[in-house]
Protein backbone atom coordinates (compact mmCIF):
# COMPACT_ATOMS: atom_id res chain seq x y z
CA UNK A 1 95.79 15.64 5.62
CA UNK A 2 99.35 14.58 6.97
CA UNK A 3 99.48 15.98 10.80
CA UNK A 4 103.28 16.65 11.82
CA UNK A 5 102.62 16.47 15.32
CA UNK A 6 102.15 12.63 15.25
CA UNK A 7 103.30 11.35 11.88
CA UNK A 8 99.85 10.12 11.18
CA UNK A 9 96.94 10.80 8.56
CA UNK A 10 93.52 12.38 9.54
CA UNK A 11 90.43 13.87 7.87
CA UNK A 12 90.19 17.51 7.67
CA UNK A 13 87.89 19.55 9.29
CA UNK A 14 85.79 19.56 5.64
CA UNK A 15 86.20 15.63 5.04
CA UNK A 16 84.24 12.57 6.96
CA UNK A 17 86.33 9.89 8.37
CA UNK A 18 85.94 6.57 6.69
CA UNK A 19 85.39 3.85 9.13
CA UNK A 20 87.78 0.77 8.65
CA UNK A 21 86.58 -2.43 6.71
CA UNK A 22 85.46 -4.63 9.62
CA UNK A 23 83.56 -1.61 11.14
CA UNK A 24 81.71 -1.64 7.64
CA UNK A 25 78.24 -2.96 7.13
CA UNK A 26 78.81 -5.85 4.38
CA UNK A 27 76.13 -6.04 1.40
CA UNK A 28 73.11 -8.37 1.69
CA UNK A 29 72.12 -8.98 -2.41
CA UNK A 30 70.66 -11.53 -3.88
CA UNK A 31 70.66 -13.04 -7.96
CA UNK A 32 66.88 -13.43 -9.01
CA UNK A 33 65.17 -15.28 -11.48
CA UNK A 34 62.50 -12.22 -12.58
CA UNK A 35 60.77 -12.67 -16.25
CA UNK A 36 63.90 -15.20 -17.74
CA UNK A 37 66.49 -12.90 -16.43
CA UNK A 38 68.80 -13.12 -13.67
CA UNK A 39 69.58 -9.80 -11.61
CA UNK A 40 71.17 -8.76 -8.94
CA UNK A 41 69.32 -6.72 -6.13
CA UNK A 42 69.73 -5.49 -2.51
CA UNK A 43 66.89 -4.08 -0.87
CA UNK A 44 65.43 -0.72 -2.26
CA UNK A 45 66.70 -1.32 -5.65
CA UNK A 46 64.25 -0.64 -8.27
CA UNK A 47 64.19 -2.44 -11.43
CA UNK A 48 62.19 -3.24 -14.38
CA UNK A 49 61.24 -6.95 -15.21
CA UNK A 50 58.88 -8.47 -17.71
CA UNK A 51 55.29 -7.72 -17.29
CA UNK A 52 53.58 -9.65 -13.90
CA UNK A 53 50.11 -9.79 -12.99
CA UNK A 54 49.39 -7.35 -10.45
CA UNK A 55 48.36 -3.56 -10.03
CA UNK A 56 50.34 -0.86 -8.28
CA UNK A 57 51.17 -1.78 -4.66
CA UNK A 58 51.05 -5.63 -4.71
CA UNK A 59 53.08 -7.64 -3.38
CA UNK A 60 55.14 -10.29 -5.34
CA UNK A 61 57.49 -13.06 -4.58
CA UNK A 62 61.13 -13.38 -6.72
CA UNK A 63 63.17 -17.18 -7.11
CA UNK A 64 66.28 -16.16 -5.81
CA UNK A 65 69.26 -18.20 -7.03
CA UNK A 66 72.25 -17.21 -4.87
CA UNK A 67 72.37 -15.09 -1.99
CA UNK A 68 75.32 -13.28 -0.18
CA UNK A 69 74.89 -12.07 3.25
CA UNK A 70 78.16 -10.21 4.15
CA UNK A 71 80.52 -13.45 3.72
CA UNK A 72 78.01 -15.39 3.51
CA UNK A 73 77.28 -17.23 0.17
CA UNK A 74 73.94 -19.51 -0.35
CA UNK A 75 73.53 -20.87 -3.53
CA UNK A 76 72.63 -24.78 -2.01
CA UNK A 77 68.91 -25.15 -3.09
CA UNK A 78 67.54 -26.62 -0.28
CA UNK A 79 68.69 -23.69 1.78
CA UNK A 80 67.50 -21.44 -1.19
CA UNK A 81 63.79 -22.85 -0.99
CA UNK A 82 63.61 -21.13 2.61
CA UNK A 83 65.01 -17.78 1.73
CA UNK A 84 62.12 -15.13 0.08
CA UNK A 85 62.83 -12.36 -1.91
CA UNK A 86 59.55 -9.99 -2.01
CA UNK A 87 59.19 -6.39 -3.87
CA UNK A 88 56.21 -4.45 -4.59
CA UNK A 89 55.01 -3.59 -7.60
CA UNK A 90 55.52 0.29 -8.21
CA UNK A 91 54.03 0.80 -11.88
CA UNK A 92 53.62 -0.60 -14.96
CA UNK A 93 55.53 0.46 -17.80
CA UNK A 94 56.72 0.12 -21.85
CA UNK A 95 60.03 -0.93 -23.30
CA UNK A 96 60.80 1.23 -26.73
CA UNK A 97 59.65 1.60 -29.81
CA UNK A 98 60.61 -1.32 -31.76
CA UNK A 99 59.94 -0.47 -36.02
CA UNK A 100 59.79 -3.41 -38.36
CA UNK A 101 59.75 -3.13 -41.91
CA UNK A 102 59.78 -5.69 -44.48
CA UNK A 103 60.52 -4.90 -47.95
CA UNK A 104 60.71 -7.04 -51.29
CA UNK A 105 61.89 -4.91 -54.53
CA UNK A 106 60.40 -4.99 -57.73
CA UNK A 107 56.56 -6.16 -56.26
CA UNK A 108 56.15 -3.15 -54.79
CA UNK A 109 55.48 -4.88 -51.24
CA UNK A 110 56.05 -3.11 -48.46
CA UNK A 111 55.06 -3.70 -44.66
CA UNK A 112 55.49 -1.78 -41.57
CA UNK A 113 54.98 -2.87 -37.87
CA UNK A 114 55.69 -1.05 -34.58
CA UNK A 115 56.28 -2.91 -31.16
CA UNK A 116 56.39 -2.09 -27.49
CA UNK A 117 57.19 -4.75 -24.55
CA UNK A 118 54.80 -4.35 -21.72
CA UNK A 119 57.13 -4.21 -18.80
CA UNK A 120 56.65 -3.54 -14.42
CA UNK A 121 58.45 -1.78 -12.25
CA UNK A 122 59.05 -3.00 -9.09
CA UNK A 123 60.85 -1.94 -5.74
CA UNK A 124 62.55 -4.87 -3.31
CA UNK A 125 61.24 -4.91 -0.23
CA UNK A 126 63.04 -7.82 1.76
CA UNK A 127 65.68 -10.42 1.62
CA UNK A 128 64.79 -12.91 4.36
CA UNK A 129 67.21 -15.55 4.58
């Protein structure tokens, strides 16, 4: 909203003010290695990955391959074999319904197969660099 008195913009009384960039808390994320992926997570994300050994509430530790801590960028890996990425495993959990068929015409062969990847969920806990 434009105020007259000063020649100067400020929030309304039904908007928030938005604090400038350097008063901003910068992102700490990190690039994983997690079942022959690579993603991105900051802590609290939950993703899925390929299936790990574990049952619900275990702890497990993620390669990280870069990480940026507000300007910050590590991607040396000597300084990467300190830093630990750890989540917690929430659940475990299926991928969809894959159908196969396979078909040859005039033998009357036919063949049908179903598949389902065995996947975990899992929640990041910390980014300790």
């Amino acid at each position: 909203m434009f105020d007259q008195q000063n020649g100067s913009l400020s929030a309304g009384p039904d908007r928030e003010r938005v604090p400038p960039l350097y008063e901003r808390e910068l992102p700490v994320y990190a690039i994983v290695r997690a079942g022959g992926r690579q993603e991105k997570v900051s802590v609290g994300d939950v993703l899925i990955i390929d299936k790990v050994s574990g049952k619900a509430g275990d702890s497990i530790a993620l390669t990280p391959l870069l990480v940026v801590d507000g300007s910050t960028v590590t991607s040396d890996s000597d300084k990467l074999a300190k830093v630990t990425v750890k989540a917690e495993v929430v659940k475990p959990a299926k991928g969809p319904k894959i159908t196969i068929m396979k078909y040859k015409n005039k033998t009357g062969y036919r063949k049908r197969q179903g598949h389902r990847q065995h996947l975990t969920q899992v929640k990041i806990t910390a980014i300790d660099a």
